[in-house]
C-alpha atoms as a PDB file:
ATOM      1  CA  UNK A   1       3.763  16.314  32.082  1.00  0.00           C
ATOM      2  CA  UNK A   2       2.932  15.786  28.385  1.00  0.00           C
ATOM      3  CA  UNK A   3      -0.047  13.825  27.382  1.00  0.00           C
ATOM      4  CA  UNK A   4       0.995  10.721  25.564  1.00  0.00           C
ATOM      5  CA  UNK A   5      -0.639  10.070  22.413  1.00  0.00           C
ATOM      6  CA  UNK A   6      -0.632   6.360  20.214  1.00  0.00           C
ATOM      7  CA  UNK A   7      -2.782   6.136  16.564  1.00  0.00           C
ATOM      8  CA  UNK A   8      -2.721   2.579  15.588  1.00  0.00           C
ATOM      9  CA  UNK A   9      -4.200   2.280  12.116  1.00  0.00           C
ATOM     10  CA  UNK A  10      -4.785  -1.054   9.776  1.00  0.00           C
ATOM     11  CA  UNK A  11      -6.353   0.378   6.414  1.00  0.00           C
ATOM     12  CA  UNK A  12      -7.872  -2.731   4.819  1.00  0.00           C
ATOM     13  CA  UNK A  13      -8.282  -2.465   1.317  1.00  0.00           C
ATOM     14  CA  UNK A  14     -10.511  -4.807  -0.739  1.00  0.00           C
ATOM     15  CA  UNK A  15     -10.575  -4.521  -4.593  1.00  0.00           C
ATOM     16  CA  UNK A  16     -13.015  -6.815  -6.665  1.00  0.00           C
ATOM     17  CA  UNK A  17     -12.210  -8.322  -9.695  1.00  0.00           C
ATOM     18  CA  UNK A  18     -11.451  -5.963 -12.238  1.00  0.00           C
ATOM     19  CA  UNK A  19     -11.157  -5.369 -16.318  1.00  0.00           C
ATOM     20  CA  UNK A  20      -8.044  -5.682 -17.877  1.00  0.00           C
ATOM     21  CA  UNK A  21      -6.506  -4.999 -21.613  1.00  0.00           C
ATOM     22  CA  UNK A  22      -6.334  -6.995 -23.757  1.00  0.00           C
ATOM     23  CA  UNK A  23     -10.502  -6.979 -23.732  1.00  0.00           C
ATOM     24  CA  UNK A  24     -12.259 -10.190 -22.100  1.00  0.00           C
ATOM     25  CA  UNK A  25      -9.044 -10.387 -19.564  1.00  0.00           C
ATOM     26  CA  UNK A  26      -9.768 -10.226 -15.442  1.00  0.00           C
ATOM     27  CA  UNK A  27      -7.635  -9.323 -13.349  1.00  0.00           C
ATOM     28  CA  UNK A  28      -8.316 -11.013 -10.043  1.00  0.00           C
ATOM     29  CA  UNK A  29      -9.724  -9.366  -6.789  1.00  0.00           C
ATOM     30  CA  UNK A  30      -7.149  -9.110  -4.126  1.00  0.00           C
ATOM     31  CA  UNK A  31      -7.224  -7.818  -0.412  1.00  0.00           C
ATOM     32  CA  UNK A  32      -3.973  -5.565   0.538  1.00  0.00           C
ATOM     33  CA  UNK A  33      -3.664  -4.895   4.403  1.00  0.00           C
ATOM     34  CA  UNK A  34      -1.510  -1.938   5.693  1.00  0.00           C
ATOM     35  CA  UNK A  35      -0.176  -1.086   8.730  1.00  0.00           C
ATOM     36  CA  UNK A  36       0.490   2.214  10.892  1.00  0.00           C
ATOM     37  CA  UNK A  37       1.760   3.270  14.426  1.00  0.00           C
ATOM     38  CA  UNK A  38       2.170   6.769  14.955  1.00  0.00           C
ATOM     39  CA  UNK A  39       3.167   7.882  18.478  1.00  0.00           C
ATOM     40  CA  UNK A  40       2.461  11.823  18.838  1.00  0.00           C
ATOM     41  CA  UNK A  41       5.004  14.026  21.214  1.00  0.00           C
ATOM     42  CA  UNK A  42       7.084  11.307  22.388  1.00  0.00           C
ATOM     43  CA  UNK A  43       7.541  12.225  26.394  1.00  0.00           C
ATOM     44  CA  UNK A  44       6.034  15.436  26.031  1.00  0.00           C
ATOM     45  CA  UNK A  45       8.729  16.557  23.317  1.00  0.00           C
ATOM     46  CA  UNK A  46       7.800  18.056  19.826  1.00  0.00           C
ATOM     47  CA  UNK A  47       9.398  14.618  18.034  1.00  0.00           C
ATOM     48  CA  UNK A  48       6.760  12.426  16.437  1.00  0.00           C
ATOM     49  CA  UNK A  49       7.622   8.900  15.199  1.00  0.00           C
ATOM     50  CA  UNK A  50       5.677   6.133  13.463  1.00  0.00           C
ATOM     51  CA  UNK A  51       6.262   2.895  11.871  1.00  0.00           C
ATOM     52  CA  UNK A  52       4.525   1.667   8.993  1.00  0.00           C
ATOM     53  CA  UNK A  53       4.070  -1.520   7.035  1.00  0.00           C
ATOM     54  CA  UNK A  54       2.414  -1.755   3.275  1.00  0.00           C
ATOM     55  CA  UNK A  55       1.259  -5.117   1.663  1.00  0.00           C
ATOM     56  CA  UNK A  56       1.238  -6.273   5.658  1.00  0.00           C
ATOM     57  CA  UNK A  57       0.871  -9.942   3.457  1.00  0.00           C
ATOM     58  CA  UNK A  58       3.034  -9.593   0.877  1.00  0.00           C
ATOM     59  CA  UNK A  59      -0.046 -10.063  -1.342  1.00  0.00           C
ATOM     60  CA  UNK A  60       0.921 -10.128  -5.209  1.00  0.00           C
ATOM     61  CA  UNK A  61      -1.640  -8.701  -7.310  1.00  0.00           C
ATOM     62  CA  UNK A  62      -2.285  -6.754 -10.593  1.00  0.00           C
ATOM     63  CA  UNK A  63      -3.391  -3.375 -10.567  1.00  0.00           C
ATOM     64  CA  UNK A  64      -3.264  -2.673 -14.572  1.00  0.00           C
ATOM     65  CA  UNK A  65      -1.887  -3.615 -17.216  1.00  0.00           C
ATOM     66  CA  UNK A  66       0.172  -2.135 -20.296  1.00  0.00           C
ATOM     67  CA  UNK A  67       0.179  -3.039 -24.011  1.00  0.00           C
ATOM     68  CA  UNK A  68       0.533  -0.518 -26.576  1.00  0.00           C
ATOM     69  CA  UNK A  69       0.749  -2.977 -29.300  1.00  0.00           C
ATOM     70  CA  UNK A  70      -1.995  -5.074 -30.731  1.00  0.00           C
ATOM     71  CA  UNK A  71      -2.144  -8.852 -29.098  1.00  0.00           C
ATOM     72  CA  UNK A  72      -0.942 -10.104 -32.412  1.00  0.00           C
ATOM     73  CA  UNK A  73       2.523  -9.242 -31.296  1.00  0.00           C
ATOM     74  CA  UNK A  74       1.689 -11.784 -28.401  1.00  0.00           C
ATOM     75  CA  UNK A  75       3.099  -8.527 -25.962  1.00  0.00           C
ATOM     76  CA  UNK A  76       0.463  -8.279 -23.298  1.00  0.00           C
ATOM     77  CA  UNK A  77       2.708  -6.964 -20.353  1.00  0.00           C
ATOM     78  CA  UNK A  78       1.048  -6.493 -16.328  1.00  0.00           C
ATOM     79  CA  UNK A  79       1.336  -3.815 -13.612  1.00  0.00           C
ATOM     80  CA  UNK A  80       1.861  -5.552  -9.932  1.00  0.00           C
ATOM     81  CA  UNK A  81       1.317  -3.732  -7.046  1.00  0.00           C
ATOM     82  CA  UNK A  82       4.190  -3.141  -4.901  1.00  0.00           C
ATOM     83  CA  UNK A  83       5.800  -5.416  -2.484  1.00  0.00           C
ATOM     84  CA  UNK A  84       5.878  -5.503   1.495  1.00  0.00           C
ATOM     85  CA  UNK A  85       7.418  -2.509   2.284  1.00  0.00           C
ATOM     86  CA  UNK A  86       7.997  -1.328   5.658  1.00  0.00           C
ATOM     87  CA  UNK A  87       9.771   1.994   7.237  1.00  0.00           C
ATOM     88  CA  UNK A  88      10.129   4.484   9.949  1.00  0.00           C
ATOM     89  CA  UNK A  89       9.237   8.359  10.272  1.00  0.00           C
ATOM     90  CA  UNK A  90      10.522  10.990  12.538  1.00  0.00           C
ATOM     91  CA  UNK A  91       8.746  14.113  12.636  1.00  0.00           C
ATOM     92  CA  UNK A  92       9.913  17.798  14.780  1.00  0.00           C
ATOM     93  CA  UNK A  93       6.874  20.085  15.088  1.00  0.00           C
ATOM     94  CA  UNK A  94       8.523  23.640  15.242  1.00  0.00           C
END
């Protein structure tokens, strides 16, 4: 009989506060947790599967920022990180 085989994995990311354009703006420090369960040759079969969840916290934060031009045109525009996302894999090992 196969040997049955579960990863569970929470990657914890912390990011400090850090420099954004237009000079002198911060963008806030944020923690994003993500989440993983992989289960390896499900009953002995070669099928893998795994679920996964990103932004765990639906955490809204700022991870850059674009303006191409000058801050007298009052156009200072932000990059967010992505939203909760979750999904599902299915993997055959040939």
């Amino acid at each position: 009989m196969g040997k049955r085989q579960a990863n569970q994995l929470i990657p914890l990311n912390l990011i400090s506060d850090q420099a954004l354009s237009p000079p002198g703006a911060i963008g806030a420090g944020y923690t994003r947790v993500d989440l993983r369960l992989d289960w390896k040759r499900v009953a002995g079969s070669q099928f893998s599967a795994a679920l996964f969840m990103r932004n765990a916290f639906d955490e809204e934060y700022i991870v850059g920022s674009n303006n191409q031009l000058p801050t007298q045109f009052a156009s200072v525009s932000y990059l967010y990180g992505e939203p909760r996302t979750f999904g599902g894999e299915i993997r055959f090992d040939f």
